[in-house]
N, C-alpha and C. Protein backbone atom coordinates (compact mmCIF):
# COMPACT_ATOMS: atom_id res chain seq x y z
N UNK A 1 87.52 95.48 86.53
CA UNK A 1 88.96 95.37 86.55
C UNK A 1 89.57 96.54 87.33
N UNK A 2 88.89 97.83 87.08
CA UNK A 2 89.46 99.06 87.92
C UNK A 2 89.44 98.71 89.39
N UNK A 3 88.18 98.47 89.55
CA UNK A 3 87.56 98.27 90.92
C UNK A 3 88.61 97.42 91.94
N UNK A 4 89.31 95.96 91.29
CA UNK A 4 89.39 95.17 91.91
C UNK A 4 90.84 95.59 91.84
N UNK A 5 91.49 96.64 91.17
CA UNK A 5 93.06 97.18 91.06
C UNK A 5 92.94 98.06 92.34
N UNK A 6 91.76 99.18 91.96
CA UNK A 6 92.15 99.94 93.61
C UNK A 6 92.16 99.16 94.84
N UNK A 7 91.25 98.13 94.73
CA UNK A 7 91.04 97.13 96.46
C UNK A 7 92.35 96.83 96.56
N UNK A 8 93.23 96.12 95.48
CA UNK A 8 94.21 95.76 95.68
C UNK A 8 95.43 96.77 96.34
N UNK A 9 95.45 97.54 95.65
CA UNK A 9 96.46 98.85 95.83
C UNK A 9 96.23 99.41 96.90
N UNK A 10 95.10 99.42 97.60
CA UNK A 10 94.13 100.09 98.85
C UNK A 10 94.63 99.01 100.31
N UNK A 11 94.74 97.75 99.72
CA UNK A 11 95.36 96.59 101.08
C UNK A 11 96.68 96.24 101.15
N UNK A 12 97.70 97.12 99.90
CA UNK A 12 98.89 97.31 100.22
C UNK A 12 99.14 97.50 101.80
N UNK A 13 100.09 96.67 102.00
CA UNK A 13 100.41 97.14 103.90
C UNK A 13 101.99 97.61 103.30
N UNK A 14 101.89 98.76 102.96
CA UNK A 14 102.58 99.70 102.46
C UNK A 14 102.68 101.25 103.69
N UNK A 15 103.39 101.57 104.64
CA UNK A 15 103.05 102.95 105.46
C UNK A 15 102.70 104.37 104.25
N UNK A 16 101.66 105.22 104.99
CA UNK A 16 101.87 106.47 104.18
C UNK A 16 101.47 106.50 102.88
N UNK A 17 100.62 105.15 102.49
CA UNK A 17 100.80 105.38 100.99
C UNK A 17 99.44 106.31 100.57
N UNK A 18 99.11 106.55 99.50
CA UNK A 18 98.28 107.40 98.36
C UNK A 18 98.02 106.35 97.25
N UNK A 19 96.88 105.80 97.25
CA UNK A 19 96.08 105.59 96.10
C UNK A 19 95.58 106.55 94.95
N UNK A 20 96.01 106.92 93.88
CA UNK A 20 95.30 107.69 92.87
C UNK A 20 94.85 107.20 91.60
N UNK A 21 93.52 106.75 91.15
CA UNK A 21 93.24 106.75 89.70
C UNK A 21 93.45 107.96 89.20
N UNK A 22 94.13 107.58 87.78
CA UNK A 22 94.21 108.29 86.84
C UNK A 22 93.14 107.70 85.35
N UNK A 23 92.69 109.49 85.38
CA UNK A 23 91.19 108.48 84.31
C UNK A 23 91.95 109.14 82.53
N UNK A 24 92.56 108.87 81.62
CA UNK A 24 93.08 109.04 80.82
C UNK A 24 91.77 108.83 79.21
N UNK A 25 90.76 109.45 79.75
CA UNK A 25 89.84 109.63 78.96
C UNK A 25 89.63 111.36 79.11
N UNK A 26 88.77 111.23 77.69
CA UNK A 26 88.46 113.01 77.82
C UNK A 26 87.54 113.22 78.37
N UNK A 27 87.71 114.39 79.35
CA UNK A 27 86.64 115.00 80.35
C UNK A 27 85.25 115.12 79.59
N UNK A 28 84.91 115.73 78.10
CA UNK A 28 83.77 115.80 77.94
C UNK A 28 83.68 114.40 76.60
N UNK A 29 83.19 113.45 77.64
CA UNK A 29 83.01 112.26 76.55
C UNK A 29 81.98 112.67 75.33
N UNK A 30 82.11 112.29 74.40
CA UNK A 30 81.33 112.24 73.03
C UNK A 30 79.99 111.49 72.64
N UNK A 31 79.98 110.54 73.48
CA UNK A 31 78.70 109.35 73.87
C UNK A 31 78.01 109.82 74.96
N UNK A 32 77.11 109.04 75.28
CA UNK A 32 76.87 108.73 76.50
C UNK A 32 77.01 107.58 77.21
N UNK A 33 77.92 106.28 76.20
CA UNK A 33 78.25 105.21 77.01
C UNK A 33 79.67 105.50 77.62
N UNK A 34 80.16 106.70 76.92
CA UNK A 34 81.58 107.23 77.26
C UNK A 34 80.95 107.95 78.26
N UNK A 35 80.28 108.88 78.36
CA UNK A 35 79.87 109.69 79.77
C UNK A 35 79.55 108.92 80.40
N UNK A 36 78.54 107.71 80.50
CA UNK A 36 78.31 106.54 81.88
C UNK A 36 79.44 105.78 82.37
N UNK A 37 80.34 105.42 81.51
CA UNK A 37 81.58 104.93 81.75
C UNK A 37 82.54 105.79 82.69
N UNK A 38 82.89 107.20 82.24
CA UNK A 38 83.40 108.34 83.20
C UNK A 38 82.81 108.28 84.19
N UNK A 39 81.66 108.53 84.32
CA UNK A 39 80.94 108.42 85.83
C UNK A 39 81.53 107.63 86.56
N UNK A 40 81.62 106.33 86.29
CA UNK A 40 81.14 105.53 87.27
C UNK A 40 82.52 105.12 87.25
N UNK A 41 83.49 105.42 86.97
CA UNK A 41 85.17 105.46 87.18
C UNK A 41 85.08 106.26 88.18
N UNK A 42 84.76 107.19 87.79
CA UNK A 42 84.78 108.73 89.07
C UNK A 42 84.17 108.39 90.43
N UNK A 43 83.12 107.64 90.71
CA UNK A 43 82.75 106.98 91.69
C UNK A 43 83.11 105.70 92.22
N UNK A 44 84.63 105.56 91.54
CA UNK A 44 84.73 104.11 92.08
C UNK A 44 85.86 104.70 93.46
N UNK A 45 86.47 105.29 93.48
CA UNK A 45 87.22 106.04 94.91
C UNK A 45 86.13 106.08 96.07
N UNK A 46 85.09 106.80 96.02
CA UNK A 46 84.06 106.78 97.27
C UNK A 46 83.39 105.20 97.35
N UNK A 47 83.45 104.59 96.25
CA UNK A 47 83.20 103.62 96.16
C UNK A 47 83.80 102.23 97.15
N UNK A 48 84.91 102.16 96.99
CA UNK A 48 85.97 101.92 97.52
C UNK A 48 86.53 102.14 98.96
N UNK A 49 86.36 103.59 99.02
CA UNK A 49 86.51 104.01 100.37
C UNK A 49 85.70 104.06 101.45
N UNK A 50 83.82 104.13 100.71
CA UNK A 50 83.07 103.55 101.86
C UNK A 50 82.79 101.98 102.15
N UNK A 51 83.35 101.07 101.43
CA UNK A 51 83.74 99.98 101.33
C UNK A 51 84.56 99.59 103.09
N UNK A 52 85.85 100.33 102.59
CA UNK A 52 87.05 100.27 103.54
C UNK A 52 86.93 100.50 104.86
N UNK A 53 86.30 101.78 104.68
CA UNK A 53 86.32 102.89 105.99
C UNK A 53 85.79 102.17 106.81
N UNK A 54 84.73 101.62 107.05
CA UNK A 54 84.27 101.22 108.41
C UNK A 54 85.35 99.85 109.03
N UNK A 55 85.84 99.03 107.99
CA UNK A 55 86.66 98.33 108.51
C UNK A 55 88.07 98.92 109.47
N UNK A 56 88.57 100.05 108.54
CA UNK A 56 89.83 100.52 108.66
C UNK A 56 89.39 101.23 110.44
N UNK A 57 88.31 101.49 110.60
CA UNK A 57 87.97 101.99 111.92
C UNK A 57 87.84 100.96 112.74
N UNK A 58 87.33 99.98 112.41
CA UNK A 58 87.08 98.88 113.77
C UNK A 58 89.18 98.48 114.00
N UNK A 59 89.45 98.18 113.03
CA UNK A 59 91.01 98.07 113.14
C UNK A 59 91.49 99.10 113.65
N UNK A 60 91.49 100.27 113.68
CA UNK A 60 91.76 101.27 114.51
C UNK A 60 91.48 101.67 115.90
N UNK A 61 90.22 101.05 116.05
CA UNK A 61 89.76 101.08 117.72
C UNK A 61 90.50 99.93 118.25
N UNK A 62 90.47 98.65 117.91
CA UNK A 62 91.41 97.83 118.30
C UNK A 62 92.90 98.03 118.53
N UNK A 63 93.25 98.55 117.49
CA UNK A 63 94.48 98.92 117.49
C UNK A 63 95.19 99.63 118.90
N UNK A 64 93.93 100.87 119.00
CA UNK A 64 94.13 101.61 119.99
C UNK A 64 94.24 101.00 121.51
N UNK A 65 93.28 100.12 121.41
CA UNK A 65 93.04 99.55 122.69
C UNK A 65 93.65 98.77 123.37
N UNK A 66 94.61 97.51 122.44
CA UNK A 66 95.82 96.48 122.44
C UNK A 66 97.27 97.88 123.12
N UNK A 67 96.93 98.96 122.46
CA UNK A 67 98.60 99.79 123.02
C UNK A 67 97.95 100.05 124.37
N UNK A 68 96.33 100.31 124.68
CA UNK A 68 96.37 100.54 126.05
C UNK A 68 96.40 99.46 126.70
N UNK A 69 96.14 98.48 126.40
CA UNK A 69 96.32 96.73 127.39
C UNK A 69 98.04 97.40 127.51
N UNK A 70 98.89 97.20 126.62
CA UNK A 70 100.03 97.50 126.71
C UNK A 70 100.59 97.85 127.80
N UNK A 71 100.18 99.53 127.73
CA UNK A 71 100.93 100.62 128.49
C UNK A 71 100.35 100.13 129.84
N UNK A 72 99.41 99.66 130.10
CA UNK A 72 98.76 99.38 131.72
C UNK A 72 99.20 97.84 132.04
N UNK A 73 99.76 97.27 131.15
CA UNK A 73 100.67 95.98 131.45
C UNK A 73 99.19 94.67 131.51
N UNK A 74 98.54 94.84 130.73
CA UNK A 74 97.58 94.14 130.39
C UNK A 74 97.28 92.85 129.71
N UNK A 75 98.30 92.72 128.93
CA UNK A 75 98.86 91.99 128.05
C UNK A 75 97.92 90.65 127.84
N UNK A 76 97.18 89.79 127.48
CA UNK A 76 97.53 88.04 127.78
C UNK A 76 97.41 87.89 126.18
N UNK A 77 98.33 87.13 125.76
CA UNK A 77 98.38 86.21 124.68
C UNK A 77 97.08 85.41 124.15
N UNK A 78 96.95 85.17 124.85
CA UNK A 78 95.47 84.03 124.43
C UNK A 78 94.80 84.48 124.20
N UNK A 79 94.41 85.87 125.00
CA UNK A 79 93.27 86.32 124.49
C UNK A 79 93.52 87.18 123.20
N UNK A 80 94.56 88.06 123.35
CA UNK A 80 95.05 88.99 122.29
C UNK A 80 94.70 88.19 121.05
N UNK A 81 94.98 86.69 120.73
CA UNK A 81 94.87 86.02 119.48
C UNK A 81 93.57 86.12 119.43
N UNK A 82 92.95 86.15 120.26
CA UNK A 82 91.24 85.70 120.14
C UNK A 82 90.65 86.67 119.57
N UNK A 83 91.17 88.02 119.99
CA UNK A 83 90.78 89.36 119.47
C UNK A 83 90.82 89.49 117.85
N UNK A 84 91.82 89.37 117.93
CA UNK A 84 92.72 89.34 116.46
C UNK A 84 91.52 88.50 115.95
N UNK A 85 91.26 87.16 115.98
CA UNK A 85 91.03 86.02 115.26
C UNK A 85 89.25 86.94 114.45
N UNK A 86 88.89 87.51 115.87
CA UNK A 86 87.51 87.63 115.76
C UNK A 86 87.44 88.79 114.50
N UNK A 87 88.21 89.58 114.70
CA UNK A 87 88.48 90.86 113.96
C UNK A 87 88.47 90.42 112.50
């Protein structure tokens, strides 16, 4: 349920934003199903983010590359969708 709240909160097309879990358990759990549980809350951010990251980069090289079609007057429609589509 955590997991699938940060993805969500993480594909906000929101500018500028900050994702933060807040873990509202005590730092030194009393169990150890409470300490495996902390863990693996605590690893759900890298979790998540190496998830993302490689996508958020291919969208970023693209990104980059569509403003240089741009600026050099490069433009075509048809293909631009095709790009997009493949992406």
């Amino acid at each position: 349920m955590v997991r699938r709240t940060i993805l969500s909160a993480a594909l906000l097309e929101y500018p500028d934003r900050r994702v933060v879990l807040l873990i509202d358990d005590p730092p030194l759990p009393d169990s150890g199903t409470a300490a495996n549980d902390l863990a693996a809350m605590r690893e759900l951010s890298d979790e998540v983010s190496s998830m993302l990251d490689p996508i958020a980069e291919k969208f970023g090289v693209s990104s980059r590359e569509y403003r240089m079609r741009g600026i050099n007057g490069f433009l075509d429609v048809g293909a631009e969708h095709a790009r997009l589509s493949r992406l």
